[in-house]
C-alpha atoms as a PDB file:
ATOM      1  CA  UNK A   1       0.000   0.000   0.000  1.00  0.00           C
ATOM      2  CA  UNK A   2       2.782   2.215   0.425  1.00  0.00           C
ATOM      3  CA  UNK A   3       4.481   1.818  -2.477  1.00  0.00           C
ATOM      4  CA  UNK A   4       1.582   2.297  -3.971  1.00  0.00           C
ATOM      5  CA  UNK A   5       0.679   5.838  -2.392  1.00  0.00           C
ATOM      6  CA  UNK A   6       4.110   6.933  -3.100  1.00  0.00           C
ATOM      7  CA  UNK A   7       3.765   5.949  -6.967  1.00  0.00           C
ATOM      8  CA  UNK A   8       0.387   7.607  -7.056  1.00  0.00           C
ATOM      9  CA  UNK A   9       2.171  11.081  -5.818  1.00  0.00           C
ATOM     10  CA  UNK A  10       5.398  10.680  -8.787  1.00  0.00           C
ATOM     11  CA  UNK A  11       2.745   9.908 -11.261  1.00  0.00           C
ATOM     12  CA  UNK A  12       0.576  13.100 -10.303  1.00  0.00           C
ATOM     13  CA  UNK A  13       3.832  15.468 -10.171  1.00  0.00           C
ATOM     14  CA  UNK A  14       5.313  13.804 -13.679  1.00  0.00           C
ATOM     15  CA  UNK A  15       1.118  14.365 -14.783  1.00  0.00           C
ATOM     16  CA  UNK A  16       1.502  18.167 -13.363  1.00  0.00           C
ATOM     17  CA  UNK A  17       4.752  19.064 -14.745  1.00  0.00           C
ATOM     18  CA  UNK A  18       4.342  18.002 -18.385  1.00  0.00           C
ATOM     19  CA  UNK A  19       0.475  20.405 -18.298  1.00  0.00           C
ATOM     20  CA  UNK A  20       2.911  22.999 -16.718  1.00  0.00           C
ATOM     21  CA  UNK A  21       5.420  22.637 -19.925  1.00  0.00           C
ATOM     22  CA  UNK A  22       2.862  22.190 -22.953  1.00  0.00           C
ATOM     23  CA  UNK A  23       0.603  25.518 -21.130  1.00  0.00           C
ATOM     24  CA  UNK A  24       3.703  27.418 -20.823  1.00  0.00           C
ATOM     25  CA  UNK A  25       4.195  27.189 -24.218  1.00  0.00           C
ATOM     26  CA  UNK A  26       0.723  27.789 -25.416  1.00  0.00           C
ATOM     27  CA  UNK A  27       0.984  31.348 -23.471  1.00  0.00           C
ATOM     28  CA  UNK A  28       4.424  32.499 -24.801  1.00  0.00           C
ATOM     29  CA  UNK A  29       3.464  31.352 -28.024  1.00  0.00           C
ATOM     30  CA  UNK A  30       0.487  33.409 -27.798  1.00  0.00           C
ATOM     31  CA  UNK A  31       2.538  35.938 -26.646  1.00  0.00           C
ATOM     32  CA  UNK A  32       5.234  36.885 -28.921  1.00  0.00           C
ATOM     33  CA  UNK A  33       2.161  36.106 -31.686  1.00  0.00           C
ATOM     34  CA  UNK A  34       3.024  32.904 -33.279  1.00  0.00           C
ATOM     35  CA  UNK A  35      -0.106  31.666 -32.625  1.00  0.00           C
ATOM     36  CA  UNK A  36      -3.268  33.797 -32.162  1.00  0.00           C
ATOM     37  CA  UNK A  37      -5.342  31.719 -29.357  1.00  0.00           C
ATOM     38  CA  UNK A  38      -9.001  33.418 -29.392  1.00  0.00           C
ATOM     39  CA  UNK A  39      -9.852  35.183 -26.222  1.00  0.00           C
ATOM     40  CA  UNK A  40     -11.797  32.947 -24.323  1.00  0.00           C
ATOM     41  CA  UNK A  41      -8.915  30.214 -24.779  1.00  0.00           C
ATOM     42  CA  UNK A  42      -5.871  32.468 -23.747  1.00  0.00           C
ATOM     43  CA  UNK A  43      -7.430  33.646 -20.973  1.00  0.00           C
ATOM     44  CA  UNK A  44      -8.088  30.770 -19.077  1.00  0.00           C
ATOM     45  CA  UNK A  45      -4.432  28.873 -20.186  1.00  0.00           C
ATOM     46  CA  UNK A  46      -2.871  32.417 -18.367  1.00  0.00           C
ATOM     47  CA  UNK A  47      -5.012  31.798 -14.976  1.00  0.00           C
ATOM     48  CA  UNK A  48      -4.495  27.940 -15.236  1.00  0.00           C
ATOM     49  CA  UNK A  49      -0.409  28.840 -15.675  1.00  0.00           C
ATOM     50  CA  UNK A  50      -0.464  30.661 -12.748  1.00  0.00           C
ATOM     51  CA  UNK A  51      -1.994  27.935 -10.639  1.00  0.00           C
ATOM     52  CA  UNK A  52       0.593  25.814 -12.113  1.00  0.00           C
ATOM     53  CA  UNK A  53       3.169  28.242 -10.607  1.00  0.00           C
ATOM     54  CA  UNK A  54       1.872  27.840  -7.065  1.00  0.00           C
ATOM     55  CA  UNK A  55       1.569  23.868  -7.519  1.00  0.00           C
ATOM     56  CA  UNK A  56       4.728  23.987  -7.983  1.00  0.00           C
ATOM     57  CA  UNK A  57       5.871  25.997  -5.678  1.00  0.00           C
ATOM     58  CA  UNK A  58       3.880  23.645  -2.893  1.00  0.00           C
ATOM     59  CA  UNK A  59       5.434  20.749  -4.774  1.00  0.00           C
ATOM     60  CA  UNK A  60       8.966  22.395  -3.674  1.00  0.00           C
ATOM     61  CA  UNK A  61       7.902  22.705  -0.622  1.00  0.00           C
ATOM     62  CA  UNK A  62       6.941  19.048  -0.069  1.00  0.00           C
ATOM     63  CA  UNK A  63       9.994  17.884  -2.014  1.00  0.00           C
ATOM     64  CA  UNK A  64      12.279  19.304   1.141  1.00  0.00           C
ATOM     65  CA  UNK A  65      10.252  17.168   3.158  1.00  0.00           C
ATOM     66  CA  UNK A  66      10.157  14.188   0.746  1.00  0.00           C
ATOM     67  CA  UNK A  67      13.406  14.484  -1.463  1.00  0.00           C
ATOM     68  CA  UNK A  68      13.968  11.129  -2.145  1.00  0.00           C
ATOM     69  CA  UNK A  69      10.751  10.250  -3.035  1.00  0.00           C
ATOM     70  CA  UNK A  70      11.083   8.244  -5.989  1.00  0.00           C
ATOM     71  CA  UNK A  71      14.043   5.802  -4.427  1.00  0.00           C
ATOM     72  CA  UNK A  72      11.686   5.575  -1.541  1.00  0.00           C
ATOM     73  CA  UNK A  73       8.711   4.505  -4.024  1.00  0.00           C
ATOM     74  CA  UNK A  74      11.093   1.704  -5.569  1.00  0.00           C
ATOM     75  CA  UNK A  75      12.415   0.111  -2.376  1.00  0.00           C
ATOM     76  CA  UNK A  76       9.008  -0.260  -1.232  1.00  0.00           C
ATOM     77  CA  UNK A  77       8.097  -1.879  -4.498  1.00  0.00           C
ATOM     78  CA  UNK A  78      10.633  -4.451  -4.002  1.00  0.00           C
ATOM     79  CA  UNK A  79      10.085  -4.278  -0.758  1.00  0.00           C
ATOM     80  CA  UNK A  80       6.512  -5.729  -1.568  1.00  0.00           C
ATOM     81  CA  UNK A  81       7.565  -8.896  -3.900  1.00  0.00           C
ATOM     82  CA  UNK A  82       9.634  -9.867  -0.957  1.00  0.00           C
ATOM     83  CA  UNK A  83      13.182  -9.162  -2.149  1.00  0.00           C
ATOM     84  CA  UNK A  84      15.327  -6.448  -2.862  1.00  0.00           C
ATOM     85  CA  UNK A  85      17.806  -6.399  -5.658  1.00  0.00           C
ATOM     86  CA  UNK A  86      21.432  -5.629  -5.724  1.00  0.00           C
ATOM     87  CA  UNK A  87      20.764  -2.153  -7.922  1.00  0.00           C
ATOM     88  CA  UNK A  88      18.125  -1.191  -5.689  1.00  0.00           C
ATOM     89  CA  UNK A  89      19.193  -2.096  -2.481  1.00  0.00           C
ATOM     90  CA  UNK A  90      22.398  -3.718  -2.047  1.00  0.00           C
ATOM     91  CA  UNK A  91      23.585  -5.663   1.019  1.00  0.00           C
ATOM     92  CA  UNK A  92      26.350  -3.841   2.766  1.00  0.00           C
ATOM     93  CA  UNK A  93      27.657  -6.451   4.880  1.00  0.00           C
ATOM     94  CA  UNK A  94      26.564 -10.175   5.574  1.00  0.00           C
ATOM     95  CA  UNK A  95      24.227 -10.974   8.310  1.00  0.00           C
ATOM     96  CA  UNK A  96      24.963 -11.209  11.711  1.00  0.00           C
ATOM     97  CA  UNK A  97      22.981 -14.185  13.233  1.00  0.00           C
ATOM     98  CA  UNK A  98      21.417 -12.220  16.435  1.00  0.00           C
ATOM     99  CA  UNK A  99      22.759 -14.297  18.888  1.00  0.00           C
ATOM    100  CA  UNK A 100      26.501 -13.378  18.261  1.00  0.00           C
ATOM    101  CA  UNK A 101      25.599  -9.521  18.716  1.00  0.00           C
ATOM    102  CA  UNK A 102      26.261  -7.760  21.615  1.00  0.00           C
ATOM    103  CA  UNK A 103      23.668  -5.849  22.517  1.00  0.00           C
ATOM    104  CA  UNK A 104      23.349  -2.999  25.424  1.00  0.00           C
ATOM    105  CA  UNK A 105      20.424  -0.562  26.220  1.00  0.00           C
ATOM    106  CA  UNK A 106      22.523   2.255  25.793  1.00  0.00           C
ATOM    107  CA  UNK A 107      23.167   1.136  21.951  1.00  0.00           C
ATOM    108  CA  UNK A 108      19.544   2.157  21.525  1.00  0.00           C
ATOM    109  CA  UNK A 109      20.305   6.069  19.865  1.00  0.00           C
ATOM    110  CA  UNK A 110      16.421   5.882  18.511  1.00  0.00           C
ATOM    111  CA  UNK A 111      15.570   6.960  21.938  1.00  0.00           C
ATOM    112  CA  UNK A 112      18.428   9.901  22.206  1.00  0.00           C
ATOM    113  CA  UNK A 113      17.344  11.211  19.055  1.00  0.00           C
ATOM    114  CA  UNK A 114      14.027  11.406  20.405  1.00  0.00           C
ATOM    115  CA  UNK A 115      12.625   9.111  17.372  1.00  0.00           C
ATOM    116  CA  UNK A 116      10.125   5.341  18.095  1.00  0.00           C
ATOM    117  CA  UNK A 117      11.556   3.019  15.826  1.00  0.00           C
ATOM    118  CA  UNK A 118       9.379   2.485  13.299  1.00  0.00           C
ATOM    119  CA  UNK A 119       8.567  -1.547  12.464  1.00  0.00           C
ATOM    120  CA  UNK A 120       7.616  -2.990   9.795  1.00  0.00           C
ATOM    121  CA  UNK A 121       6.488  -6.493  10.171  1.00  0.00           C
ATOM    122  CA  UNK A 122       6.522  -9.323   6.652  1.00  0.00           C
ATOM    123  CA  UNK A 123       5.655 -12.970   7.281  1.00  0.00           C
ATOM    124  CA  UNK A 124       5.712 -15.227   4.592  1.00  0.00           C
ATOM    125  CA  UNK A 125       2.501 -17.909   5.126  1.00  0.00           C
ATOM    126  CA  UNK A 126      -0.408 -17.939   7.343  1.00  0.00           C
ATOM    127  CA  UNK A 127       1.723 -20.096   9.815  1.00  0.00           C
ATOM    128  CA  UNK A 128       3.560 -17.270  10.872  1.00  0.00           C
ATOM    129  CA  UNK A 129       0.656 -14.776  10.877  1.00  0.00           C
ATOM    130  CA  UNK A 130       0.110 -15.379  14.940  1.00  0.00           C
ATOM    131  CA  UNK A 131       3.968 -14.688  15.390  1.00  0.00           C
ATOM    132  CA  UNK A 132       3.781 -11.390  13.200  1.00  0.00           C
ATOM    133  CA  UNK A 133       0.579 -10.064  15.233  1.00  0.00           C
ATOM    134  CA  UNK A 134       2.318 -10.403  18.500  1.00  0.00           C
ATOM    135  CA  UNK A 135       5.708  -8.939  17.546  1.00  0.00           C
ATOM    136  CA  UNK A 136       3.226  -6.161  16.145  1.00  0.00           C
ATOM    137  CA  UNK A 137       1.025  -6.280  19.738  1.00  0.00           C
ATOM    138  CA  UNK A 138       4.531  -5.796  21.824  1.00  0.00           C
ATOM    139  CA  UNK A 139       6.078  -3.340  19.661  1.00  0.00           C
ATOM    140  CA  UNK A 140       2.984  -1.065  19.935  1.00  0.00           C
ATOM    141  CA  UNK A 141       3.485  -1.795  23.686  1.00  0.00           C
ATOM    142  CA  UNK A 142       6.553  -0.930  23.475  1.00  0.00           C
ATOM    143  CA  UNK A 143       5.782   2.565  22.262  1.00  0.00           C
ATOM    144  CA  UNK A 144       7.136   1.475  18.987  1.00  0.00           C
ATOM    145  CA  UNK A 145       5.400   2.620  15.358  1.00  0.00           C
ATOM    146  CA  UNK A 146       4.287  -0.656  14.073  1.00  0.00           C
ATOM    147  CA  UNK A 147       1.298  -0.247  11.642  1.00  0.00           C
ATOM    148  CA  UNK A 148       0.566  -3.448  10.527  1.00  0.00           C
ATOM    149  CA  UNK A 149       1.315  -7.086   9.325  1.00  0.00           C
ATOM    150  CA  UNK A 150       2.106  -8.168   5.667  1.00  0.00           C
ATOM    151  CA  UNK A 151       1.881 -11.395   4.061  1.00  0.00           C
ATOM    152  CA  UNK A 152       4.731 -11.543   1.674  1.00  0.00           C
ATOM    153  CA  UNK A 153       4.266 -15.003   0.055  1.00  0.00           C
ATOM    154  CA  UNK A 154       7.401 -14.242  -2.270  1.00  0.00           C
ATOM    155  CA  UNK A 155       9.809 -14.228   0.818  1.00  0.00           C
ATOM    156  CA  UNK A 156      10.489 -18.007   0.685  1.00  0.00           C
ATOM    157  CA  UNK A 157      14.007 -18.155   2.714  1.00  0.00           C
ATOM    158  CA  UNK A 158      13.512 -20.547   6.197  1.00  0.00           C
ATOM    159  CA  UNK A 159      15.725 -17.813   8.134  1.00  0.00           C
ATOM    160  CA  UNK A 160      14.207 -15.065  10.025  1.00  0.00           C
ATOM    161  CA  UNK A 161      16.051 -11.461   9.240  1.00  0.00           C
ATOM    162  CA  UNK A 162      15.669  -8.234  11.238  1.00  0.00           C
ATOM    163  CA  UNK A 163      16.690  -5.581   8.545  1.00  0.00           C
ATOM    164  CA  UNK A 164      18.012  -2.300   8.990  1.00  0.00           C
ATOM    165  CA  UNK A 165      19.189   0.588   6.920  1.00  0.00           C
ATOM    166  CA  UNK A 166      21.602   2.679   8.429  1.00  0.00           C
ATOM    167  CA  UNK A 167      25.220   1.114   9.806  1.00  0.00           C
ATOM    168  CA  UNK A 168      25.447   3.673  13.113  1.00  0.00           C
ATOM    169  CA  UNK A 169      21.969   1.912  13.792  1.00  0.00           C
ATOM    170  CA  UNK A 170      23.031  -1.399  14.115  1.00  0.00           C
ATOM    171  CA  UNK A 171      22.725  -0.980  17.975  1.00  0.00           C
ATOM    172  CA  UNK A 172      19.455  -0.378  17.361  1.00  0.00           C
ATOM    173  CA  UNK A 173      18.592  -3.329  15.645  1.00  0.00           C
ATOM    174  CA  UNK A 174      20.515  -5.392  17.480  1.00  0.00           C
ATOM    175  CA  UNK A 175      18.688  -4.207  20.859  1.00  0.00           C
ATOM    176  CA  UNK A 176      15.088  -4.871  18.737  1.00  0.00           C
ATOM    177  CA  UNK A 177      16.094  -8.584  17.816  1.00  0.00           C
ATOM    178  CA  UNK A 178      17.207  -8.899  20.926  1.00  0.00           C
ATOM    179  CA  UNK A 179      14.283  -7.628  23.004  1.00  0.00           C
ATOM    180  CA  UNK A 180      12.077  -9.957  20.231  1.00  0.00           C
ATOM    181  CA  UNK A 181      14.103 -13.138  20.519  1.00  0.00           C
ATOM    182  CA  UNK A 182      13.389 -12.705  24.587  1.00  0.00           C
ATOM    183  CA  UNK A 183       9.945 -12.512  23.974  1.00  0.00           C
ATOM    184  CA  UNK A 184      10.105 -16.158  22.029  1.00  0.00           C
ATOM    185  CA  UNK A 185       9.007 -14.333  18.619  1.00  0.00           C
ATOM    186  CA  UNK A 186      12.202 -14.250  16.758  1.00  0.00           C
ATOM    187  CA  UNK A 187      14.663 -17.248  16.430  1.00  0.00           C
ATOM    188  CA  UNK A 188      18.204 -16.990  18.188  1.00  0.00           C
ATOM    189  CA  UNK A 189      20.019 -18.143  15.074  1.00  0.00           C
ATOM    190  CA  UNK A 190      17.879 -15.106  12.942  1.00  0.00           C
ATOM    191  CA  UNK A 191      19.802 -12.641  11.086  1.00  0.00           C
ATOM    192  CA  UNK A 192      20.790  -8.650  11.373  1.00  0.00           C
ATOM    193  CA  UNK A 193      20.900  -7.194   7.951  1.00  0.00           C
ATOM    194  CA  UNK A 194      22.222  -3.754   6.670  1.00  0.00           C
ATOM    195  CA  UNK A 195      20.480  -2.998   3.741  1.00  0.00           C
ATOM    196  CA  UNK A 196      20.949  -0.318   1.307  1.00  0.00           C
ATOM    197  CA  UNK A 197      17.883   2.312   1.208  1.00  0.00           C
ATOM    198  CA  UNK A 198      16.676   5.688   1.641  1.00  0.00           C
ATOM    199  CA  UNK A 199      14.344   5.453   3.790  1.00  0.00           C
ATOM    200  CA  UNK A 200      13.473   7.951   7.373  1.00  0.00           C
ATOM    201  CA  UNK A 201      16.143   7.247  10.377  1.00  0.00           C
ATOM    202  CA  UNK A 202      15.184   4.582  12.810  1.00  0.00           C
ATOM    203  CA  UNK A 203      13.716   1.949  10.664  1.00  0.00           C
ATOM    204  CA  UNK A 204      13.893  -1.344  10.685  1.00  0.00           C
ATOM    205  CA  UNK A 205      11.983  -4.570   9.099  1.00  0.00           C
ATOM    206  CA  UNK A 206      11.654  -7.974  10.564  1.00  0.00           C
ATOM    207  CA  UNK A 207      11.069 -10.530   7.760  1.00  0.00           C
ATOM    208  CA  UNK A 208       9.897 -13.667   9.264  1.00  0.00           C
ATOM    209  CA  UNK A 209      11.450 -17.165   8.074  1.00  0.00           C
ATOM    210  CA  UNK A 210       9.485 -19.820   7.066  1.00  0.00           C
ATOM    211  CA  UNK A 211      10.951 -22.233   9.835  1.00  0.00           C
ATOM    212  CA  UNK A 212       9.120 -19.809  12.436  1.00  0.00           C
ATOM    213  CA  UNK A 213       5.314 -21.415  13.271  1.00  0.00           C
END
């Protein structure tokens, strides 16, 4: 669903921008009299190129907020069919099974940055789906952002990965796997992953194996 929103947004700005180019040309064409538009044409393609001006300008605007928009829109994607590929997304180190990570509750910077960890939760088959509702349940306990489940039937690999995006956050992640392989949802032998992505500081994916029931 994401993904999905995010496309929906590129194709409206692409959608805007190429009005804003053929209009623009219309008026200054009209303009300097290479083409005589009758009144009740120009008119309105002058007031509609001024809106275009301040949709723009609010697209600006957004795009400081959102500036990475369309890499966000294509990890997602693949994010969606259950894998990521090199191009998009590549691995920066191998995993780190969980259990060989030492892990501290001061390595938790999510907290000093005054940012929840944001988690998003993939389980491959319906015998996971209990698992991925209670890591859900005790991250939202937790005062964690975890907005729902997903059933990723693509992601077909029996280990259990906790993925995260940023290497000074591995303390981070390894504090969630921890906490989650305490609470008997996530395997000890599951793996940390740092994964290549643009996505907001402090988030993190657990992608459930198909060994876990």
């Amino acid at each position: 669903m994401e993904a999905v929103q995010l496309w929906f947004m590129v194709g409206i700005s692409a959608t805007l921008f190429v009005a804003f180019v053929i209009v623009t040309i219309l008026v200054l064409m009209d303009l300097v009299g290479w083409v005589n538009l009758p009144a009740e044409v120009a008119k309105p393609l002058r007031s509609t190129l001024v809106l275009q001006f301040a949709v723009i300008a609010v697209g600006a605007v957004a795009s400081l907020l959102a500036p990475n928009l369309i890499q966000q829109a294509l990890y997602h994607t693949a994010r969606d069919v259950g894998s990521v590929s090199a191009a998009d997304a590549p691995t920066e180190e191998a995993p780190v099974p969980v259990a060989t990570s030492s892990t501290s509750s001061s390595s938790i910077g999510c907290a000093r940055n005054d940012l929840k960890p944001l988690l998003y939760i993939q389980f491959p088959g319906e015998a996971q789906r209990s698992v991925a509702e209670a890591i859900q349940a005790d991250a939202s306990a937790a005062g964690w952002l975890a907005p729902g489940v997903e059933q990723v039937t693509a992601y077909t690999r029996p280990e259990t990965q906790l993925r995260y995006f940023r290497a000074e956050e591995v303390g981070d992640a390894q504090g969630i796997a921890a906490s989650l392989v305490a609470a008997g949802h996530m395997p000890a032998n599951a793996e940390l992953v740092l994964v290549k992505a643009d996505v907001r500081q402090c988030q993190f994916e657990v992608w459930l194996g198909t060994q876990v029931s």
